[in-house]
N, C-alpha and C. Protein backbone atom coordinates (compact mmCIF):
# COMPACT_ATOMS: atom_id res chain seq x y z
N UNK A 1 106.59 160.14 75.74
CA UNK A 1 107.56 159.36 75.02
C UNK A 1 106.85 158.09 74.53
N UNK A 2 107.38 157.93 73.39
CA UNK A 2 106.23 156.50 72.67
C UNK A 2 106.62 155.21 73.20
N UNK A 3 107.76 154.97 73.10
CA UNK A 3 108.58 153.42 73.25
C UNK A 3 109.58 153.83 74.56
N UNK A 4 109.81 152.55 75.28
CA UNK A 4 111.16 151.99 76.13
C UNK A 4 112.28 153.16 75.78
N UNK A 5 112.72 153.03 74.46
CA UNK A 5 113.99 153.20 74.02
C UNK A 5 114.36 154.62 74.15
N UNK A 6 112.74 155.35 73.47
CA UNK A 6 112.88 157.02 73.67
C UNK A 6 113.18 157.50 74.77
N UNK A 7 112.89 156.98 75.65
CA UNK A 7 112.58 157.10 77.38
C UNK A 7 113.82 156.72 77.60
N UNK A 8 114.63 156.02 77.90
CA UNK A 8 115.83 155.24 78.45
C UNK A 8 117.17 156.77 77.27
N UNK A 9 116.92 156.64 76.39
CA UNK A 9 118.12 157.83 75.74
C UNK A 9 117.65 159.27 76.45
N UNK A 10 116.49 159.54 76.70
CA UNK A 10 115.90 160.74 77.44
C UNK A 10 116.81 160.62 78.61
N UNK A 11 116.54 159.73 79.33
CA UNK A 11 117.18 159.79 80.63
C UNK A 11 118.69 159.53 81.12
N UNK A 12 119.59 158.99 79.65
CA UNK A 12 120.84 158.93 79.66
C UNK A 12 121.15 160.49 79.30
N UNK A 13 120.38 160.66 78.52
CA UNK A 13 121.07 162.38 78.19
C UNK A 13 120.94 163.53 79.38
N UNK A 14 119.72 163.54 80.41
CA UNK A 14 119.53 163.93 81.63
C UNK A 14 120.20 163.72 82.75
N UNK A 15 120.96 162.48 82.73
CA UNK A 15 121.94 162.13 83.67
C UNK A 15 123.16 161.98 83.09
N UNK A 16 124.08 162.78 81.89
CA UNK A 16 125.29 163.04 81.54
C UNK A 16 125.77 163.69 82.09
N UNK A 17 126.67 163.27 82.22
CA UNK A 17 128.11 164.95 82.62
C UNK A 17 127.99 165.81 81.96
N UNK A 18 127.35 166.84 82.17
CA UNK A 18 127.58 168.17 81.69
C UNK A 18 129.03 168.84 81.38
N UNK A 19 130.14 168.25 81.72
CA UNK A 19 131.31 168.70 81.41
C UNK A 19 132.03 167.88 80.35
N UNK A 20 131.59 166.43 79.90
CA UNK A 20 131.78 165.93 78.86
C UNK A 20 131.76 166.51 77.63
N UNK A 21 132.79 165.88 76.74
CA UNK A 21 132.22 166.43 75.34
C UNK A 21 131.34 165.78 74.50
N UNK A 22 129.76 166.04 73.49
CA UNK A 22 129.69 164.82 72.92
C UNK A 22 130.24 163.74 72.42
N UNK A 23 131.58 163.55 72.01
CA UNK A 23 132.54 162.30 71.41
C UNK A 23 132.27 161.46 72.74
N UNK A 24 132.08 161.67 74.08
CA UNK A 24 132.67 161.14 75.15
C UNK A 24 131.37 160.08 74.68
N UNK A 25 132.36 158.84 75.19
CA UNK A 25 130.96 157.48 75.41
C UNK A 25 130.44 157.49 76.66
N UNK A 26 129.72 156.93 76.96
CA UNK A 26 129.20 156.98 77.96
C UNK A 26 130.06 156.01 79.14
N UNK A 27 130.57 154.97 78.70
CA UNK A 27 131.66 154.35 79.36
C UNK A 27 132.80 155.48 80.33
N UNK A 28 133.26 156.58 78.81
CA UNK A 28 134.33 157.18 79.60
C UNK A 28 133.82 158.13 80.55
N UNK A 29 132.36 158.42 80.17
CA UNK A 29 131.79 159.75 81.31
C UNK A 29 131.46 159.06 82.78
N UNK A 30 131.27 157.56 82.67
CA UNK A 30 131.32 156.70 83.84
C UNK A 30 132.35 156.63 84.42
N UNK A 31 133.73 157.12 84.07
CA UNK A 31 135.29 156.61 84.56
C UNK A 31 135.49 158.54 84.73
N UNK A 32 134.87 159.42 84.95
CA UNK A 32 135.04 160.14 85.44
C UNK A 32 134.93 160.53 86.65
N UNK A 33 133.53 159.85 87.17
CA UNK A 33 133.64 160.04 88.26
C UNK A 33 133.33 159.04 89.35
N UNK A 34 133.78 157.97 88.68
CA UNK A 34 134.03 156.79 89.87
C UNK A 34 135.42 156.83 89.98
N UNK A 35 135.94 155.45 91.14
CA UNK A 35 136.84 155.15 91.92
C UNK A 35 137.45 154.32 91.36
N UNK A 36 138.23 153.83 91.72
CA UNK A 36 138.65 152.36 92.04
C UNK A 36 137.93 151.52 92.93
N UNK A 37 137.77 150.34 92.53
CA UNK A 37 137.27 149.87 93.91
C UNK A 37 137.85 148.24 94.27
N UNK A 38 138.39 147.54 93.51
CA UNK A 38 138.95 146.32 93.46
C UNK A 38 140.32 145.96 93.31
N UNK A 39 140.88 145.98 94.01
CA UNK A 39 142.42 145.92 94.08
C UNK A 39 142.75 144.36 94.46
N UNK A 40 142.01 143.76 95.15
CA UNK A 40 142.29 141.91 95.98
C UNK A 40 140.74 141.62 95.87
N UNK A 41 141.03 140.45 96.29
CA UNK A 41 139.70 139.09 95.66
C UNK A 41 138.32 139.87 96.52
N UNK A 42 137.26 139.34 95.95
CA UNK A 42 136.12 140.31 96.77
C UNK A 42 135.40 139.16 96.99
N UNK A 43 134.69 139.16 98.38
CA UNK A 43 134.20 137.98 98.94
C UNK A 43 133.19 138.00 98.06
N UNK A 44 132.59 136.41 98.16
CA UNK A 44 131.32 136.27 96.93
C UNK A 44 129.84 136.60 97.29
N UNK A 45 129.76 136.81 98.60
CA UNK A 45 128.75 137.48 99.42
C UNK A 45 128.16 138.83 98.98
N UNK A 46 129.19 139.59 98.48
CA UNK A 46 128.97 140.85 97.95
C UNK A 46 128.95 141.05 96.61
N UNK A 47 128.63 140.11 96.03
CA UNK A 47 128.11 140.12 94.61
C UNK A 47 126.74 140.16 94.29
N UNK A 48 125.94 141.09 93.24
CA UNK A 48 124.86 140.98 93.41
C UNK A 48 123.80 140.69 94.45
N UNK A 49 123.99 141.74 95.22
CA UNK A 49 123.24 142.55 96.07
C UNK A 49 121.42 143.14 95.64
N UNK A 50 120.57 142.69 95.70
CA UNK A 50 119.27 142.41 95.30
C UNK A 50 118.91 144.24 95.53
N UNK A 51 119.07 144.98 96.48
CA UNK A 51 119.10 146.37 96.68
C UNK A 51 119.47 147.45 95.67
N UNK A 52 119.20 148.68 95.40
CA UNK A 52 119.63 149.46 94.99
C UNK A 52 119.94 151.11 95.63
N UNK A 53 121.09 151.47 95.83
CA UNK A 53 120.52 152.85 96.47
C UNK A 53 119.69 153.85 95.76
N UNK A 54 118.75 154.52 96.31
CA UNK A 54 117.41 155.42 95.53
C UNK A 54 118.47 156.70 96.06
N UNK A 55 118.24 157.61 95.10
CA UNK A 55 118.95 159.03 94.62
C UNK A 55 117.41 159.50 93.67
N UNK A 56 118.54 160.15 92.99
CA UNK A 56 117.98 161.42 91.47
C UNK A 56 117.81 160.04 90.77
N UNK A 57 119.04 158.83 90.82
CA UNK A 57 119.06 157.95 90.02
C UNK A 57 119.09 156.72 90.99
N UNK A 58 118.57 155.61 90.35
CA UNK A 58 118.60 154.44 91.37
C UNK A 58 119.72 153.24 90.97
N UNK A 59 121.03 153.50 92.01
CA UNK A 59 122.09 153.21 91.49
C UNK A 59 122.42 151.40 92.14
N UNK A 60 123.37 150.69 91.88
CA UNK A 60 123.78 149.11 92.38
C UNK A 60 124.39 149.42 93.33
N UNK A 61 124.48 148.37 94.24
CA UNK A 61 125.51 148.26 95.26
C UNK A 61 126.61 147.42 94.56
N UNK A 62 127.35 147.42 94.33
CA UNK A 62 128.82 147.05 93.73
C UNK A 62 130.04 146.79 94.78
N UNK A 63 130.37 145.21 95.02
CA UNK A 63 131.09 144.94 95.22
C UNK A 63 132.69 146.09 95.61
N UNK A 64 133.66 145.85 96.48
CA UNK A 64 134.41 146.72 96.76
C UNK A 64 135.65 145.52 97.81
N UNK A 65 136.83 145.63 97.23
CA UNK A 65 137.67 144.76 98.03
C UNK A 65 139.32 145.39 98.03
N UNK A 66 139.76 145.86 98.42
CA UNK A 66 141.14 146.94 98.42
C UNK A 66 142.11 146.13 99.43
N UNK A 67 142.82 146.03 98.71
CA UNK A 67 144.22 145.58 99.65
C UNK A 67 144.73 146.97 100.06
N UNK A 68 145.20 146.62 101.72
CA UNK A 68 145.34 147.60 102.59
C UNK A 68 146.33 147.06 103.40
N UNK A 69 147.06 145.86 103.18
CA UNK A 69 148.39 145.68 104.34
C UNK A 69 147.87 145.18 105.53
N UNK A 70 148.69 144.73 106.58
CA UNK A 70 148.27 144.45 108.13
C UNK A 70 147.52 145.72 108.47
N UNK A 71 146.42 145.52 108.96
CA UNK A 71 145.95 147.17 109.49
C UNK A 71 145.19 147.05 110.85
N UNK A 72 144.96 147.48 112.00
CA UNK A 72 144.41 147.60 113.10
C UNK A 72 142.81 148.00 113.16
N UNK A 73 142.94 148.68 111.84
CA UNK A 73 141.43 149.32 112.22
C UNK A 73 141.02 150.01 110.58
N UNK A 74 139.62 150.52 110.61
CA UNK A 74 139.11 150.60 109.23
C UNK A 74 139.54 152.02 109.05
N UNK A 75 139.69 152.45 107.31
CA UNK A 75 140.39 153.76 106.85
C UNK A 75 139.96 154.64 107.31
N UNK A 76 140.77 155.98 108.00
CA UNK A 76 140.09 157.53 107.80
C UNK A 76 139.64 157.98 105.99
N UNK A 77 139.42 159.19 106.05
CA UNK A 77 139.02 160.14 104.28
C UNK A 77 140.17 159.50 104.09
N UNK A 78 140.99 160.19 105.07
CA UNK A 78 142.21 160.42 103.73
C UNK A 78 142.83 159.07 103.63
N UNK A 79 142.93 157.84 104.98
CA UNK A 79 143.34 156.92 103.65
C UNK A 79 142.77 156.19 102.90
N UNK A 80 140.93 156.35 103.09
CA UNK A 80 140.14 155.70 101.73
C UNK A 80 140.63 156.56 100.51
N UNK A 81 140.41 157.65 100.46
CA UNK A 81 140.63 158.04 99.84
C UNK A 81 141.88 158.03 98.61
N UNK A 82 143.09 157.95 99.25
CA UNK A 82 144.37 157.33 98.76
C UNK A 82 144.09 155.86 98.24
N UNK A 83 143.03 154.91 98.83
CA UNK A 83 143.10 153.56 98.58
C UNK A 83 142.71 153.54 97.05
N UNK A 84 141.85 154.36 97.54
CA UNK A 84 140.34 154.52 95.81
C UNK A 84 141.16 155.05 94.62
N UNK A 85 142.18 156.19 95.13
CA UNK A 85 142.92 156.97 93.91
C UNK A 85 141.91 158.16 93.89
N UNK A 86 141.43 159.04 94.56
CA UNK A 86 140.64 159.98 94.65
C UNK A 86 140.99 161.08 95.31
N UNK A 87 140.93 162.31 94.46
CA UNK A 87 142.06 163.65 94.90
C UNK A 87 141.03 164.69 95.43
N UNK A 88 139.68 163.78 95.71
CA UNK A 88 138.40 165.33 95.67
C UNK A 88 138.36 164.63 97.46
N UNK A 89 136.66 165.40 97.64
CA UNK A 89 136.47 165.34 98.90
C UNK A 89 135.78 164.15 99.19
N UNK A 90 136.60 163.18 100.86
CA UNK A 90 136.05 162.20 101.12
C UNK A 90 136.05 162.34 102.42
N UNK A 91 134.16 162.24 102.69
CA UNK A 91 133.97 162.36 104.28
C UNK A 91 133.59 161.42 104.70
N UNK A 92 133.26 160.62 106.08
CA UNK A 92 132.87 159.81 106.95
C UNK A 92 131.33 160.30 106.92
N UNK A 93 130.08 159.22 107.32
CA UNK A 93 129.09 159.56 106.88
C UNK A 93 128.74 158.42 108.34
N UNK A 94 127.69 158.87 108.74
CA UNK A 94 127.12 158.01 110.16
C UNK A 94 126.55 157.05 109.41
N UNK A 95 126.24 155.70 110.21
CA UNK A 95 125.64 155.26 109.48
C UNK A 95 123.66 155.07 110.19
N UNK A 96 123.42 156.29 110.52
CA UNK A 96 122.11 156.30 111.02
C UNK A 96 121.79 157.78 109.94
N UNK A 97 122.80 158.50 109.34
CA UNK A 97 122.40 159.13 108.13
C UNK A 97 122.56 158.74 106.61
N UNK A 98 122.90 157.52 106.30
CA UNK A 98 123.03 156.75 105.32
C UNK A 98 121.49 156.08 104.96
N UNK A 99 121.27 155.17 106.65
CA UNK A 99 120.11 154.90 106.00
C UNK A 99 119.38 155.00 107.32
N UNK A 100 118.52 156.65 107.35
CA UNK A 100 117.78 156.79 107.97
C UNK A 100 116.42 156.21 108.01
N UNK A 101 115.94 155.00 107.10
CA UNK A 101 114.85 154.43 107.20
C UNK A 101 114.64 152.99 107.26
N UNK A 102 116.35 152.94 107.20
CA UNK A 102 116.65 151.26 107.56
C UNK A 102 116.68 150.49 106.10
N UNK A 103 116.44 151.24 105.17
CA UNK A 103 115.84 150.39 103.79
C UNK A 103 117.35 149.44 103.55
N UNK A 104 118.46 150.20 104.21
CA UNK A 104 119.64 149.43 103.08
C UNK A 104 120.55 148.43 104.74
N UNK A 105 119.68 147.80 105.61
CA UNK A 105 119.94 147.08 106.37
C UNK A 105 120.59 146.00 106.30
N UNK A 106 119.87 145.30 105.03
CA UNK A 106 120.71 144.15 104.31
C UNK A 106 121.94 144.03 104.24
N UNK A 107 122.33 145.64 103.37
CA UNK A 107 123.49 145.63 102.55
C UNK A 107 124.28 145.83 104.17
N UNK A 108 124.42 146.74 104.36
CA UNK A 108 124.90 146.91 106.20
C UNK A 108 125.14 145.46 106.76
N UNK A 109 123.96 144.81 106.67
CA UNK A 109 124.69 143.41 107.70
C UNK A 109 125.60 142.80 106.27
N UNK A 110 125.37 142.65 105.52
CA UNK A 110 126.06 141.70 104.54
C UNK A 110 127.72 142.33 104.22
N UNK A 111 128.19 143.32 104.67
CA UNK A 111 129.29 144.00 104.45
C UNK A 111 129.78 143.31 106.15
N UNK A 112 129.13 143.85 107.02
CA UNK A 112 129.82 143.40 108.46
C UNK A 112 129.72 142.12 108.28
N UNK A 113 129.15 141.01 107.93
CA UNK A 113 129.62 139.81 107.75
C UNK A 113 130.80 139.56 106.92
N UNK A 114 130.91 139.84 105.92
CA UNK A 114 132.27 139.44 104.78
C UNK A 114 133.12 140.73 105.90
N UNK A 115 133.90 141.38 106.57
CA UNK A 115 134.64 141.87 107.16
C UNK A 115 134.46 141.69 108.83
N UNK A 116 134.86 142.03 109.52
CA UNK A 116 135.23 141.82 110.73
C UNK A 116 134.27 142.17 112.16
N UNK A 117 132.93 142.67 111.49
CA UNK A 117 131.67 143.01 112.05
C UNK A 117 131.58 144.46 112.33
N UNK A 118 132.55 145.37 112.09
CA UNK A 118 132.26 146.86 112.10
C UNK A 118 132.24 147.22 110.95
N UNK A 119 131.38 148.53 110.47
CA UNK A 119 131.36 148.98 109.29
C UNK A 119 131.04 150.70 109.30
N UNK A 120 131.78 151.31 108.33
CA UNK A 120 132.28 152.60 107.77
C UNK A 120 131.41 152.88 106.39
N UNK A 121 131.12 153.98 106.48
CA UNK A 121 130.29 154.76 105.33
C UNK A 121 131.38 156.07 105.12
N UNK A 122 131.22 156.37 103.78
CA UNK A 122 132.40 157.58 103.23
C UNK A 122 131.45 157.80 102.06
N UNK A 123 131.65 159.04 101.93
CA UNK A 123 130.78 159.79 100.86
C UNK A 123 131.98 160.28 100.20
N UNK A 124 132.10 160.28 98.78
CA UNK A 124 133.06 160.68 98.17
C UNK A 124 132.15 161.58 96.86
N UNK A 125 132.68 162.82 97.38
CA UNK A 125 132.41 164.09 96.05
C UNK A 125 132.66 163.76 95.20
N UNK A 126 132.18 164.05 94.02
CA UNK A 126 132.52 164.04 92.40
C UNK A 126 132.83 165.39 92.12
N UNK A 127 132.21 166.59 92.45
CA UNK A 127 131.81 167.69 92.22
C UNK A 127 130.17 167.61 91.77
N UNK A 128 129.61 168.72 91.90
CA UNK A 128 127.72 168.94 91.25
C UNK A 128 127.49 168.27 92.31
N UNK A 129 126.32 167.17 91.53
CA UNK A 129 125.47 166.15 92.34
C UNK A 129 125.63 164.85 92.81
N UNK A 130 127.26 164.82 91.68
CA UNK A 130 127.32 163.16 91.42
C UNK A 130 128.30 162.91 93.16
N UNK A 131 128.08 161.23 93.45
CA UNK A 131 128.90 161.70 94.40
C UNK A 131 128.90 159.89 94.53
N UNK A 132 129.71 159.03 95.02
CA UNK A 132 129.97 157.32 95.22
C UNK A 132 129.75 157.19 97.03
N UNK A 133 128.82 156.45 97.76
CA UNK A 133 129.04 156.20 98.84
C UNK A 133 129.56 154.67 99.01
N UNK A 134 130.71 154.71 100.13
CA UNK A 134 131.55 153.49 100.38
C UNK A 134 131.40 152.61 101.63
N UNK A 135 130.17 151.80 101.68
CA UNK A 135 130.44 151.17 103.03
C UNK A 135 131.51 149.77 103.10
N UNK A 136 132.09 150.00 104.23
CA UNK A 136 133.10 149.26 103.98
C UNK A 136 133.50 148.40 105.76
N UNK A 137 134.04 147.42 105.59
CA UNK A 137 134.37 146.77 106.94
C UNK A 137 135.68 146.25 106.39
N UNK A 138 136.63 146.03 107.59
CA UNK A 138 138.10 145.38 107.65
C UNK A 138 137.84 143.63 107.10
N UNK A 139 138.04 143.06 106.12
CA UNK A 139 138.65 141.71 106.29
C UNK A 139 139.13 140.90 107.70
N UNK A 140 138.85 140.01 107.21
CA UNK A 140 139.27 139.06 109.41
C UNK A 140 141.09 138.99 109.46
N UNK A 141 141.35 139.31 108.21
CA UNK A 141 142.90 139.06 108.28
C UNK A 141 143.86 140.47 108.45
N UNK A 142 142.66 141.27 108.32
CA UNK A 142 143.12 142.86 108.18
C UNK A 142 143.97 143.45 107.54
N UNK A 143 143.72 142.72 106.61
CA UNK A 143 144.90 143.30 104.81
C UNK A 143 144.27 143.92 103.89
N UNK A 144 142.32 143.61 104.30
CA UNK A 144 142.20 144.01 102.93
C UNK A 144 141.09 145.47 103.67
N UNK A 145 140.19 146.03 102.66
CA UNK A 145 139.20 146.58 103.52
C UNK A 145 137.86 145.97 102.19
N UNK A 146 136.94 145.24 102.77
CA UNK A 146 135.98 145.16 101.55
C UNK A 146 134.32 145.97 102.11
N UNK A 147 133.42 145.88 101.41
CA UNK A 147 132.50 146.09 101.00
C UNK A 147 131.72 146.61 99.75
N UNK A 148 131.14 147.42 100.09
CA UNK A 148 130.23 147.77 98.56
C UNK A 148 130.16 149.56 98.07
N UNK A 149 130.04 149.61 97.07
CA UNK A 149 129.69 151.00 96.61
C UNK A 149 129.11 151.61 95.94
N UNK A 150 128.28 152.58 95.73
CA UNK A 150 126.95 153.21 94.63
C UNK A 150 127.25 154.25 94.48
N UNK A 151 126.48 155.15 93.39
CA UNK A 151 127.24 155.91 92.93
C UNK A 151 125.23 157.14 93.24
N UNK A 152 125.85 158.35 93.35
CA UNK A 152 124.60 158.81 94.24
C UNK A 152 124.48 160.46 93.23
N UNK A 153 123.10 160.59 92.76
CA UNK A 153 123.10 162.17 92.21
C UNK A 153 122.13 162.56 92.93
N UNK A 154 122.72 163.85 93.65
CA UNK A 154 122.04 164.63 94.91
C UNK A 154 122.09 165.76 94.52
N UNK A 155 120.18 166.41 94.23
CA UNK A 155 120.34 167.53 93.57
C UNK A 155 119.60 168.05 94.59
C-alpha cells in the first residue's frame, strides 16, 4: 500500500460488518453492535484511559456509568445485560481470563477505584467475532454501576 490513507480504508473495509449494506456509514455499522453504556454521570477517572485492549483490532477503553437504583451488589448477564439494552449473549468472564498477562492492570485498579473496590468482567456477543467486554464495579452509593468498555474481534 503506498500512503497512510490506502492502508487505513484497507483496514476499515476488513473490519466491516459483513451483514451491512454498502449505503451503511460506518457510524451506523458501529451502532450495531455496541451497547449502551451511559445512562448517569461517569466519574472523570475513567476518561481517557492511556490503554487499549489488543484483539484482531486494537480497541479504547471507554468510559461506562449506568444508573441501577439502590443495589446490594454488582449485575448478573442478565441484569447487565437489560442495563446495556442487549438481547444477545452476556457472560461473566474471570478476571484472571481477561487479563491473563496482567497488561490491562491499570484499567482493573482504575475501575475498582471510581466504584466500591470489587470489579466484574462480562463479555457480551455480537454474533461472528465482534464481541464488547464490560468491566465494571458498583458506585459507593450503589445506584449506579460504572466502569469501562471495548469492543473485541475474536477470530
Amino acid at each position: 500500500m503506498s500512503d497512510d490513507t490506502s492502508y487505513i480504508s484497507f483496514l476499515e473495509k476488513a473490519n466491516a460488518d459483513a451483514n451491512c449494506t454498502p449505503t451503511d456509514s460506518p457510524t451506523e455499522n458501529r451502532r450495531r453492535y455496541t451497547t449502551n453504556s451511559i445512562t448517569a454521570s461517569v466519574p472523570a477517572s475513567l476518561y481517557g484511559l492511556p490503554q487499549t485492549y489488543v484483539s484482531d483490532t486494537d480497541s479504547p477503553f471507554e468510559p461506562v456509568s449506568l444508573l441501577w437504583g439502590p443495589q446490594k451488589s454488582l449485575p448478573n448477564s442478565e441484569q447487565l445485560a437489560e442495563l446495556i439494552g442487549h438481547k444477545g449473549v452476556v457472560e461473566p468472564v474471570e478476571e484472571s481470563d481477561f487479563d491473563p498477562r496482567g497488561q490491562y492492570n491499570d484499567v482493573l485498579e482504575k475501575v475498582k477505584a471510581a466504584g466500591d473496590g470489587k470489579v466484574a468482567v462480562f463479555r457480551v456477543a455480537h454474533g461472528g467475532p465482534r464481541a464488547e467486554y464490560y468491566v465494571v464495579s458498583m458506585e459507593g452509593k450503589k445506584d449506579r454501576v460504572v466502569g469501562v468498555k471495548t469492543v473485541a474481534i475474536e477470530s
